[in-house]
N, C-alpha and C. Protein backbone atom coordinates (compact mmCIF):
# COMPACT_ATOMS: atom_id res chain seq x y z
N UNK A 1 168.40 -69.31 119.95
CA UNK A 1 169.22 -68.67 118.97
C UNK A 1 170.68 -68.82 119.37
N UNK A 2 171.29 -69.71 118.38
CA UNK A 2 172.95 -69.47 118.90
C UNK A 2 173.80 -68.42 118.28
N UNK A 3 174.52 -68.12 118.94
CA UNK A 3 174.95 -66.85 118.07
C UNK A 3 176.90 -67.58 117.53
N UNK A 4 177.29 -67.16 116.89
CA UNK A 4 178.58 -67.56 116.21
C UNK A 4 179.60 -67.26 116.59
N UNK A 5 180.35 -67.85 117.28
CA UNK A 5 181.52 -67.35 118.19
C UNK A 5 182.76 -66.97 117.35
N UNK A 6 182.96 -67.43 116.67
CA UNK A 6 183.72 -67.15 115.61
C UNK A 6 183.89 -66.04 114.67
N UNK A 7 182.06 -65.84 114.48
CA UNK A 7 181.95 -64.29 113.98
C UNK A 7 182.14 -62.96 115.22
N UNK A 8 181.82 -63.57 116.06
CA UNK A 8 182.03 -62.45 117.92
C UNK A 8 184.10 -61.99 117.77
N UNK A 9 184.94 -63.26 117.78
CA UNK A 9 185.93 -62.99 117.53
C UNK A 9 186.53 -62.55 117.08
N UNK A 10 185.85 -62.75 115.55
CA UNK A 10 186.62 -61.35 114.42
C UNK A 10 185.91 -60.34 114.63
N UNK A 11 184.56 -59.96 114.86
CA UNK A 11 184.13 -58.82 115.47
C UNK A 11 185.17 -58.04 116.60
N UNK A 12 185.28 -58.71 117.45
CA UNK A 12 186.58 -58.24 118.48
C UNK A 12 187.88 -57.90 118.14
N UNK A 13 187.87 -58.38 117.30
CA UNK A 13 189.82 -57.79 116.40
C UNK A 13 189.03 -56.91 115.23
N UNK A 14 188.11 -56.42 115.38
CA UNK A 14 187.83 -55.05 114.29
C UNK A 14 187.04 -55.48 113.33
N UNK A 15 187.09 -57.13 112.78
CA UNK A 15 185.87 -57.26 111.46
C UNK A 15 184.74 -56.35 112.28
N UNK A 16 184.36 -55.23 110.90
CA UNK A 16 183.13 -54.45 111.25
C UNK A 16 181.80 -55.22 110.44
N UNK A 17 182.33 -56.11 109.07
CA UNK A 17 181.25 -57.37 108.51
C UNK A 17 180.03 -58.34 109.77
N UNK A 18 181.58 -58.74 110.66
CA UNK A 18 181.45 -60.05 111.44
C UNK A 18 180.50 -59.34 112.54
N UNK A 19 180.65 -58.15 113.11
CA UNK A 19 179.83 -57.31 114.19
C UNK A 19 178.40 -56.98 113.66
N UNK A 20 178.59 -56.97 112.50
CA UNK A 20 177.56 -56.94 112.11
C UNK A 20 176.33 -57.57 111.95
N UNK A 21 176.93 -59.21 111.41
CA UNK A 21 176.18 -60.03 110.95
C UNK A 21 176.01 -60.85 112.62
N UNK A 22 176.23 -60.51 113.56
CA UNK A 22 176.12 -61.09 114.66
C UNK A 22 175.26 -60.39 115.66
N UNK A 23 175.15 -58.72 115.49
CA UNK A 23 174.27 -58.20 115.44
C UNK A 23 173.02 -58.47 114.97
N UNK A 24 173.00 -58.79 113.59
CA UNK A 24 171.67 -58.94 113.40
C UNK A 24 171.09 -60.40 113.34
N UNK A 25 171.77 -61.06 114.08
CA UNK A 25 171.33 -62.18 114.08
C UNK A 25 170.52 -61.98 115.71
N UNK A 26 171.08 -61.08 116.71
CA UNK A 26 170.35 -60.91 117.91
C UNK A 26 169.84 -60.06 118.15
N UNK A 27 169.53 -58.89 117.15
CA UNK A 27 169.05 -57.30 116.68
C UNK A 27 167.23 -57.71 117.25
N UNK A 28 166.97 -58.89 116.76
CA UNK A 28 165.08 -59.39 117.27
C UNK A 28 164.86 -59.51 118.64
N UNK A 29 165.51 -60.32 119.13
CA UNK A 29 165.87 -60.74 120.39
C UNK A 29 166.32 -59.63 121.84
N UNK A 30 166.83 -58.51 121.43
CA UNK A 30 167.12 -57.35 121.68
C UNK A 30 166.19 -56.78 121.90
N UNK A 31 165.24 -56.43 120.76
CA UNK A 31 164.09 -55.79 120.46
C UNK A 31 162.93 -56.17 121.29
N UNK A 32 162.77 -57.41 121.36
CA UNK A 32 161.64 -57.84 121.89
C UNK A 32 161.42 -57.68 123.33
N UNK A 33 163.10 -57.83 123.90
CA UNK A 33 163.16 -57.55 125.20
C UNK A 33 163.24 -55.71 125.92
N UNK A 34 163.62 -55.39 124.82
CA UNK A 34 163.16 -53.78 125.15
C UNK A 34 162.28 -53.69 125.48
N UNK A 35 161.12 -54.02 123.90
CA UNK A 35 159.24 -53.75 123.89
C UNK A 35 158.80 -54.57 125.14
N UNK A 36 158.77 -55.13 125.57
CA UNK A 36 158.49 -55.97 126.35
C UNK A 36 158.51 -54.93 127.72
N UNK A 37 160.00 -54.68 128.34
CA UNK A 37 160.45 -53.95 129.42
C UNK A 37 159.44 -52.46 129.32
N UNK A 38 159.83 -51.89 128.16
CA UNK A 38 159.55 -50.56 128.06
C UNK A 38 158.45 -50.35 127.95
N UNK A 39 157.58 -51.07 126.90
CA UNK A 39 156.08 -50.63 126.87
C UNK A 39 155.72 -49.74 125.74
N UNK A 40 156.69 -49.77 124.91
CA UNK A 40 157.04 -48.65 123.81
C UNK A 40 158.03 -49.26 122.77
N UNK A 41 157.44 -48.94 121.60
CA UNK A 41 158.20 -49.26 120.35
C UNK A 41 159.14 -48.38 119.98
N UNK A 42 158.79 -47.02 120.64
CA UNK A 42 160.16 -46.30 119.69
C UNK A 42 160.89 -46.02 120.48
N UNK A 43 160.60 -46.21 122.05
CA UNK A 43 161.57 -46.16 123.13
C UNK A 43 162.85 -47.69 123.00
N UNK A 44 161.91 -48.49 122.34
CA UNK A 44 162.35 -49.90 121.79
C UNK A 44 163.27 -49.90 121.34
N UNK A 45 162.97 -48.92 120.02
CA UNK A 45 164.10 -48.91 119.05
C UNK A 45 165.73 -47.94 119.70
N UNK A 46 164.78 -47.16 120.00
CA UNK A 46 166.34 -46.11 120.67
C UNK A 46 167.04 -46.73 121.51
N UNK A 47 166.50 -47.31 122.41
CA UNK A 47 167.71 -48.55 123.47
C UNK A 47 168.14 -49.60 122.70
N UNK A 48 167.67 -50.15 121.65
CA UNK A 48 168.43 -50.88 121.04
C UNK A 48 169.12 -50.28 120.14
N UNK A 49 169.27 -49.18 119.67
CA UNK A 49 170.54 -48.47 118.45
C UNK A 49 171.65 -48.46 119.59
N UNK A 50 170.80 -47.79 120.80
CA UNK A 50 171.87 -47.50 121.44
C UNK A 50 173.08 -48.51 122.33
N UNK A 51 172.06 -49.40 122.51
CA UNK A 51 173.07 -51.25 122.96
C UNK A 51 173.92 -51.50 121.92
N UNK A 52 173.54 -50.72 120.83
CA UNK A 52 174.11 -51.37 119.23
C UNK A 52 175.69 -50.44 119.75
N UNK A 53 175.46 -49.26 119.49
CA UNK A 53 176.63 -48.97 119.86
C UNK A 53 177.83 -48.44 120.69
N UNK A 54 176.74 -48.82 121.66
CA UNK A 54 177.68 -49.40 123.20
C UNK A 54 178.72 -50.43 122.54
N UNK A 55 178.27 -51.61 122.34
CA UNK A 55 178.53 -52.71 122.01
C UNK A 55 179.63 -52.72 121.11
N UNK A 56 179.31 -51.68 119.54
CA UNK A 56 180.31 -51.74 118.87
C UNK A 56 181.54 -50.86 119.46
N UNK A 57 181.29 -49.87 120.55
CA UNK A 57 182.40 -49.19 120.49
C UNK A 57 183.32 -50.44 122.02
N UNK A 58 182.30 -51.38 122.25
CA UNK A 58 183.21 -51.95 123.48
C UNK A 58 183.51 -53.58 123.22
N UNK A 59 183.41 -53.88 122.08
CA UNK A 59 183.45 -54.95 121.62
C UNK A 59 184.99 -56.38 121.71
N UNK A 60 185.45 -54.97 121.45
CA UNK A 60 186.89 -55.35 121.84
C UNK A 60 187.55 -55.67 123.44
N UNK A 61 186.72 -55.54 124.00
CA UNK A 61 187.18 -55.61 125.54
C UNK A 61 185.96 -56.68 125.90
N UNK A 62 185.86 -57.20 125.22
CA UNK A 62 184.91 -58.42 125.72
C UNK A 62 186.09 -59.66 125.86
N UNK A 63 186.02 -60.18 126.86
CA UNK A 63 186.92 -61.65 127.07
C UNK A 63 186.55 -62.40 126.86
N UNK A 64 185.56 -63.33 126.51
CA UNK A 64 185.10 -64.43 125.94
C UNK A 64 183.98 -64.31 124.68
N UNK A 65 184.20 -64.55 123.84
CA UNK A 65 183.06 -64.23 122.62
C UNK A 65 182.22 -65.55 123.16
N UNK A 66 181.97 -66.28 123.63
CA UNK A 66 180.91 -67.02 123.99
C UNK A 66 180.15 -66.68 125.32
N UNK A 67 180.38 -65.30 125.66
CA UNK A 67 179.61 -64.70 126.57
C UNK A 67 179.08 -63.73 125.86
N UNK A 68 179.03 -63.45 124.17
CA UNK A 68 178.90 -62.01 123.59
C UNK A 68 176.94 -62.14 124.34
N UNK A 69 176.21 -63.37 123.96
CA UNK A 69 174.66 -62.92 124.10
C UNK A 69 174.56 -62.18 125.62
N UNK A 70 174.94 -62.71 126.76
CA UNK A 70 174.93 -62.33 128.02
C UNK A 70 175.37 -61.02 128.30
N UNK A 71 176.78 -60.71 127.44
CA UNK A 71 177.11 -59.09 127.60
C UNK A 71 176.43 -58.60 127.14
N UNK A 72 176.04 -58.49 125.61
CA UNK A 72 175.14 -57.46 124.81
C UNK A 72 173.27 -57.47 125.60
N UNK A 73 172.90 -58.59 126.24
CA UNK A 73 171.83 -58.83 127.68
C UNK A 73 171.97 -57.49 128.59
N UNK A 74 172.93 -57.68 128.97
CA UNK A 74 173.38 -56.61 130.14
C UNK A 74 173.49 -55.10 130.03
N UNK A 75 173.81 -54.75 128.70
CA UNK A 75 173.97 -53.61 128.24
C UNK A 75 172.16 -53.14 128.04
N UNK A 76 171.52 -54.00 127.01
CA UNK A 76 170.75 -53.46 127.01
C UNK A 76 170.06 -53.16 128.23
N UNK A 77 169.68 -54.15 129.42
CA UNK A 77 169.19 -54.13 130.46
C UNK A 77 169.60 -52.48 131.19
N UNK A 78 171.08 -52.51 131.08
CA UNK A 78 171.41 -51.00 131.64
C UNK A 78 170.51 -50.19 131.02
N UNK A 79 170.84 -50.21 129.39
CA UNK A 79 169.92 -48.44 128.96
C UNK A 79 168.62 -48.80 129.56
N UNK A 80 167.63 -50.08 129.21
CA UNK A 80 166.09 -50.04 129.79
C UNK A 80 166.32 -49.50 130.95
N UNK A 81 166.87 -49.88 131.96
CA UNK A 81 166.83 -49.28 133.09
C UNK A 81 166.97 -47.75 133.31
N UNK A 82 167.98 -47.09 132.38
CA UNK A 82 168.01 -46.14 132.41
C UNK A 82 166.36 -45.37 131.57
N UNK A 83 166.17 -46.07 130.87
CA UNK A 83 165.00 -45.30 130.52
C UNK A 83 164.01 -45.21 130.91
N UNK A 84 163.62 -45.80 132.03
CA UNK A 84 162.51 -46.64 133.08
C UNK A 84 162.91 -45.33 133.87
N UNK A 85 164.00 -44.93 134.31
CA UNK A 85 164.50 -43.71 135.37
C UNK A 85 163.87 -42.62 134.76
N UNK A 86 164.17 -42.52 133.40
CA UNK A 86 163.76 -41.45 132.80
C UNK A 86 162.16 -41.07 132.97
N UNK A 87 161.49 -42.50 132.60
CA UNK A 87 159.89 -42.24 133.00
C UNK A 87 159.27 -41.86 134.27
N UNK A 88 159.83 -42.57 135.30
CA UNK A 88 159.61 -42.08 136.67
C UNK A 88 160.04 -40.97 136.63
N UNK A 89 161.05 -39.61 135.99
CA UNK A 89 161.40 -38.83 136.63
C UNK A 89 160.46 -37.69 135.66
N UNK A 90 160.16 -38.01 134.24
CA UNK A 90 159.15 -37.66 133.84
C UNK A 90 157.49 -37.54 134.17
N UNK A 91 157.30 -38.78 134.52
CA UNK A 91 155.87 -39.08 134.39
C UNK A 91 155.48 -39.73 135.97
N UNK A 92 156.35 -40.07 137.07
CA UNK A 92 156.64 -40.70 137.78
C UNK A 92 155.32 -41.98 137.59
N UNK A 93 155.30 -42.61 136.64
CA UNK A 93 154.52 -43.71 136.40
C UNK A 93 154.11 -44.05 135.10
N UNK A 94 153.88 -45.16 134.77
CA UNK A 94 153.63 -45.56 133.16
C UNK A 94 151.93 -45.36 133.31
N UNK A 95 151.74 -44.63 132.35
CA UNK A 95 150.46 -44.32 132.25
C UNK A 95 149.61 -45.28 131.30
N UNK A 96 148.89 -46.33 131.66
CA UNK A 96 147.86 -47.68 131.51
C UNK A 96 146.74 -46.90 130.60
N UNK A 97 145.96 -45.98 131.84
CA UNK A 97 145.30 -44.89 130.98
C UNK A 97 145.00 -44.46 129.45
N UNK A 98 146.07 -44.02 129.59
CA UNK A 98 146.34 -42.86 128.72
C UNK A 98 146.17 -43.82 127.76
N UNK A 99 146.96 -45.16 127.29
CA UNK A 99 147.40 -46.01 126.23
C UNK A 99 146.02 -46.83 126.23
N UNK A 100 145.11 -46.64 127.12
CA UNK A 100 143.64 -47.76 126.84
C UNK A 100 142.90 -46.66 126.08
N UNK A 101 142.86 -45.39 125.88
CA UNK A 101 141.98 -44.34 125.55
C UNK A 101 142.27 -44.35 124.05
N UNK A 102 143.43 -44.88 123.64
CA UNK A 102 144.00 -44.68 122.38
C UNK A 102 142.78 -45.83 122.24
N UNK A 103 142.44 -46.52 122.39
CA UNK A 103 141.69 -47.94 121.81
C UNK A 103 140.19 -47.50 121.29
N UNK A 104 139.69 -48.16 120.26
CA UNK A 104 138.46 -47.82 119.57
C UNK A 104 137.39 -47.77 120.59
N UNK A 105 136.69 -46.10 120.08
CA UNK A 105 135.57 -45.72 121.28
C UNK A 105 134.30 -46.51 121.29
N UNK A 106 134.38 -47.66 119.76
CA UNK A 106 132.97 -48.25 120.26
C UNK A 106 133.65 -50.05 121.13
N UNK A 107 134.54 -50.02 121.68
CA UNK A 107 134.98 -51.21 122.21
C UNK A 107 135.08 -52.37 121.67
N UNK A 108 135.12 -51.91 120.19
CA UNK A 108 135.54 -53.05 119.76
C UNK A 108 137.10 -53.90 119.11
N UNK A 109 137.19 -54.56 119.97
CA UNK A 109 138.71 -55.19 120.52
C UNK A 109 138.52 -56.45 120.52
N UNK A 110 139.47 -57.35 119.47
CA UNK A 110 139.52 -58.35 119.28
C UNK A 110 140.04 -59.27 120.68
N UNK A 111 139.45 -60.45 120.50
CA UNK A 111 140.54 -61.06 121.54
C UNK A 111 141.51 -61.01 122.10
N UNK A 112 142.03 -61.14 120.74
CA UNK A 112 143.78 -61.21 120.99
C UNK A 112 144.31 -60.02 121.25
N UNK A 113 143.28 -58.48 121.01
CA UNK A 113 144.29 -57.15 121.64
C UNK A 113 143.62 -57.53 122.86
N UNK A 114 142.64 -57.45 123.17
CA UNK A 114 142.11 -57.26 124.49
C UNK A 114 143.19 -58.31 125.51
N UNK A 115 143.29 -59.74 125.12
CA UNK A 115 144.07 -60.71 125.88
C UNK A 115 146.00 -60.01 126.11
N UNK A 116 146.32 -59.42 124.72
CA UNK A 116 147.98 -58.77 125.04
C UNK A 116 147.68 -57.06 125.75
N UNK A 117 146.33 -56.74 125.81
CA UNK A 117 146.09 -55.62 127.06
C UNK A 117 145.97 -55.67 128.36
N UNK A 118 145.57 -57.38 128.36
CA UNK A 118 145.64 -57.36 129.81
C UNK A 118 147.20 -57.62 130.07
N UNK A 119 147.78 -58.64 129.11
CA UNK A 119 148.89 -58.79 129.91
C UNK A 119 149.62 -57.16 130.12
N UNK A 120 149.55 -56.53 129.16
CA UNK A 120 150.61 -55.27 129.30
C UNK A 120 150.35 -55.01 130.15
N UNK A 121 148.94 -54.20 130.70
CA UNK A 121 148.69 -53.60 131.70
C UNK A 121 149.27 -54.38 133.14
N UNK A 122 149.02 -55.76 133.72
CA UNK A 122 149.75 -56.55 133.91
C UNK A 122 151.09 -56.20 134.65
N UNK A 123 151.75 -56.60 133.20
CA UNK A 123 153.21 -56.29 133.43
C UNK A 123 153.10 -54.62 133.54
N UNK A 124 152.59 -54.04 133.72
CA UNK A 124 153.32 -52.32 133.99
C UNK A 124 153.18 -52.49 135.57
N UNK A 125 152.23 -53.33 136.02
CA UNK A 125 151.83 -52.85 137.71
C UNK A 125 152.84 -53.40 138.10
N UNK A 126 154.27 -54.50 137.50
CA UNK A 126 155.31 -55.28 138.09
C UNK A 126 156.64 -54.46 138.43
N UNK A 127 157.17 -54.66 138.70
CA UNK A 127 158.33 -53.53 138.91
C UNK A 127 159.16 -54.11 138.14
N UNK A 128 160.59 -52.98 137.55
CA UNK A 128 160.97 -52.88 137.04
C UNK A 128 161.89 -54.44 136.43
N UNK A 129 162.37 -54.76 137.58
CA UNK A 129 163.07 -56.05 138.04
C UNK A 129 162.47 -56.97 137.33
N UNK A 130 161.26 -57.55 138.16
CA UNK A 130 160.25 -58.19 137.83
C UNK A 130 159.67 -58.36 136.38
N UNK A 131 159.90 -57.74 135.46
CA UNK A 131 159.62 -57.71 134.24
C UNK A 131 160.79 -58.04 133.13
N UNK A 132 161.70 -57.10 133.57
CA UNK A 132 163.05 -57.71 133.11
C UNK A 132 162.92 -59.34 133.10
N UNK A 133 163.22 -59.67 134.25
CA UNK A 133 163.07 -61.44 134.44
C UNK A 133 162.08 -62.35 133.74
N UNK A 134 160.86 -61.90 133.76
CA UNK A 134 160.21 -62.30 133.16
C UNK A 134 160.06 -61.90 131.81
N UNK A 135 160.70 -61.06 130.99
CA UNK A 135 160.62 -61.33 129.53
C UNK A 135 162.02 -61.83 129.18
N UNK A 136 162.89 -61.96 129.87
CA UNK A 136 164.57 -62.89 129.65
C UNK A 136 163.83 -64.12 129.53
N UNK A 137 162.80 -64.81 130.94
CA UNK A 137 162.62 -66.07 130.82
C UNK A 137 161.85 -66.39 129.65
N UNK A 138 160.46 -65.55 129.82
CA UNK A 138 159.28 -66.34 128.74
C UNK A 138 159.19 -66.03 128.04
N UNK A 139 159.51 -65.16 127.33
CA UNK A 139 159.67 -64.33 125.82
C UNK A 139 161.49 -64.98 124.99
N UNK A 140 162.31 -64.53 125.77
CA UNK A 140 163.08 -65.43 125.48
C UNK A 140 164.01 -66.42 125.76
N UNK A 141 163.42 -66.60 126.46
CA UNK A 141 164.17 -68.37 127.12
C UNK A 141 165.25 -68.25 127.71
N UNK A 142 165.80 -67.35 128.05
CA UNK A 142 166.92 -67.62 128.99
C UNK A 142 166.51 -68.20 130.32
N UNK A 143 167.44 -69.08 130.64
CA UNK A 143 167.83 -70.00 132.04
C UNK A 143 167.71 -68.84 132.57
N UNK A 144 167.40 -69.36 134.32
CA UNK A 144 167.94 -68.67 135.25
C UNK A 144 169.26 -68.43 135.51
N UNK A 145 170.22 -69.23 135.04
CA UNK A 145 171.50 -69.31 135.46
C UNK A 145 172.19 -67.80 134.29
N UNK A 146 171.60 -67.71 133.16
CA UNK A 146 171.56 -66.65 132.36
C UNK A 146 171.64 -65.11 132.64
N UNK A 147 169.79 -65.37 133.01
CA UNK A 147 169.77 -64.45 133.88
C UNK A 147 170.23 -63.78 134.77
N UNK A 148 170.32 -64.96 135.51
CA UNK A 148 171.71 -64.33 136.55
C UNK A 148 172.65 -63.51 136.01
N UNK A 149 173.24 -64.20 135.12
CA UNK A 149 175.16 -63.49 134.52
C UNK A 149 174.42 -61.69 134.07
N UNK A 150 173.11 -61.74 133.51
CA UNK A 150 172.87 -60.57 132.39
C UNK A 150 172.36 -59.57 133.46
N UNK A 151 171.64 -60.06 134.93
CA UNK A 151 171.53 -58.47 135.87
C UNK A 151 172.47 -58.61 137.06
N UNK A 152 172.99 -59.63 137.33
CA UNK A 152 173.99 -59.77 137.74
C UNK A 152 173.46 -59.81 139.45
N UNK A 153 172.15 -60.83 139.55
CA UNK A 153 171.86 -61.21 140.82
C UNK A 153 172.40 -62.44 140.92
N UNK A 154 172.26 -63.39 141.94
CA UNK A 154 172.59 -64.84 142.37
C UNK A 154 171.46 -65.10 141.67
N UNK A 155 171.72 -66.44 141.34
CA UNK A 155 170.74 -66.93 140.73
C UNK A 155 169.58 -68.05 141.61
N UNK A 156 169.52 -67.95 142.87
CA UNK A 156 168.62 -68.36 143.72
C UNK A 156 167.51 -67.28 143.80
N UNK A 157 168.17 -66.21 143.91
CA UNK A 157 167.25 -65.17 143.86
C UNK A 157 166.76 -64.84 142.55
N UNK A 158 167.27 -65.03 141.27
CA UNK A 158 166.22 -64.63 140.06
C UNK A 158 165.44 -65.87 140.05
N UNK A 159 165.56 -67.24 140.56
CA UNK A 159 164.48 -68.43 140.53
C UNK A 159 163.35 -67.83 140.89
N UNK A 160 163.64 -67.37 142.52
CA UNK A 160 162.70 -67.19 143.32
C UNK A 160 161.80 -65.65 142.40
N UNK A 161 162.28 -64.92 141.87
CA UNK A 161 161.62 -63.36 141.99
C UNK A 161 161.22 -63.80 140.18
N UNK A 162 161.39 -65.03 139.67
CA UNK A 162 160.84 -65.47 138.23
C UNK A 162 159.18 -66.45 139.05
N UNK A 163 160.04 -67.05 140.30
CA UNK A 163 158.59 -67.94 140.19
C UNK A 163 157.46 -66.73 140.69
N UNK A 164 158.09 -65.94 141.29
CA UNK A 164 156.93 -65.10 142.33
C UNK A 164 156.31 -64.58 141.05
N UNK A 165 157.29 -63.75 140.22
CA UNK A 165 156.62 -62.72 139.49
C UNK A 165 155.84 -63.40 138.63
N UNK A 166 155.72 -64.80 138.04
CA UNK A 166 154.66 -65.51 137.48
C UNK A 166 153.59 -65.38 137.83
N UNK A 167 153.49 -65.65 139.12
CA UNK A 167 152.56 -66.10 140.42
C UNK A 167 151.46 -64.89 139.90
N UNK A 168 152.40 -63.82 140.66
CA UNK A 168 151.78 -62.64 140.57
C UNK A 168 151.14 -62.20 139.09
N UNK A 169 151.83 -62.35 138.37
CA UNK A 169 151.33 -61.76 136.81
C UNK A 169 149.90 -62.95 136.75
N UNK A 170 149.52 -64.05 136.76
CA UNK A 170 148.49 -64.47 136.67
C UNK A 170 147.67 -64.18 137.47
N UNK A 171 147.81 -63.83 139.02
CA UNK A 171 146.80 -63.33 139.07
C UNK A 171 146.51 -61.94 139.35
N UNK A 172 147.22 -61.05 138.46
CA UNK A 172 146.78 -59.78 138.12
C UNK A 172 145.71 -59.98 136.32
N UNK A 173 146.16 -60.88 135.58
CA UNK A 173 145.44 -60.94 134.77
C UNK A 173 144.08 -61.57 135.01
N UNK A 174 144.14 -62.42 135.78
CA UNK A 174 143.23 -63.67 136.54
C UNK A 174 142.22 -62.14 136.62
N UNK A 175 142.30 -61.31 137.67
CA UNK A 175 141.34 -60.52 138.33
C UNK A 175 141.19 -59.35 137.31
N UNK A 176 142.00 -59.45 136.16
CA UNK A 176 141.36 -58.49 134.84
C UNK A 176 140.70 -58.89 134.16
N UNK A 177 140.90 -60.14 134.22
CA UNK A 177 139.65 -61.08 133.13
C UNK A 177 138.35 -61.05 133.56
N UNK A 178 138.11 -61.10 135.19
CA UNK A 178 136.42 -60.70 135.40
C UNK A 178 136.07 -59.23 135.39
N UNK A 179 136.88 -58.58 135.43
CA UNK A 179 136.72 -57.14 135.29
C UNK A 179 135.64 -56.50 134.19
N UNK A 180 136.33 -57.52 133.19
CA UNK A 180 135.81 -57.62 131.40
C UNK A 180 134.45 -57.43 131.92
């Protein structure tokens, strides 16, 4: 997805149109990387209103509109993080449980939920980090070098903690699949 540098610019001198339409051109992309991190759709949505207007109220202090995807990256990454704090200090753990019980009592589960249950479950046993990275990379394609700029590690080290956390996520699913 490229986003329009041109529309980022007049966004930055106040077009509230241009913030807009540049918004919602990365409003999905946003989203996906919340649901992804969080594990929750409406936790989803609230970190992304709220990146929304982080963003619009700091828009103007952005120095390069061809860094807007990487800043508005970073922001959201902050609130997930912050809301990830919130769960540990709530729940001190994402409860796997609780969210498999919701599932039909005579077990019947299509493939394809059963196959995006393992991954969730999966990704909850990863840490916080670790998941981040891996839905920047494989969900949406950001480079490592990306990555880097949006949590603001070296980017030797998000290679390394993208290849591990692969590693690892297959075979946490690997050993859920005989479980079945």
């Amino acid at each position: 997805m490229v986003i329009d540098v041109e529309k980022v610019d007049a966004a930055r001198r106040g077009d509230k149109d241009s913030f807009a339409q540049v918004y919602e051109s990365i409003a999905p992309d946003l989203y996906k990387v919340a649901l992804y991190t969080l594990g929750n759709a409406h936790d989803a949505e609230d970190v992304v209103s709220e990146t929304f207007m982080e963003a619009y109220r700091g828009i103007a202090k952005l120095r390069e509109p061809s860094s807007f995807r990487a800043w508005i990256m970073k922001i959201l990454s902050t609130r997930c993080k912050h809301k990830i704090s919130e769960y540990i200090k709530s729940k001190n753990s994402f409860d796997i449980e609780a969210f498999s019980l919701s599932l039909p009592a005579d077990g019947d589960v299509s493939a394809d939920v059963a196959e995006q249950l393992n991954v969730m479950k999966a990704m909850s046993r990863l840490s916080e980090q670790e998941r981040l990275i891996l839905v920047l990379s494989v969900i949406n394609g950001y480079t490592t070098k990306e990555i880097s700029r949006i949590t603001g590690s070296p980017q030797g080290t998000i290679s390394s903690k993208l290849h591990r956390s692969l590693a690892k996520l297959r075979k946490m699913i690997e050993l859920q699949e005989t479980d079945w």
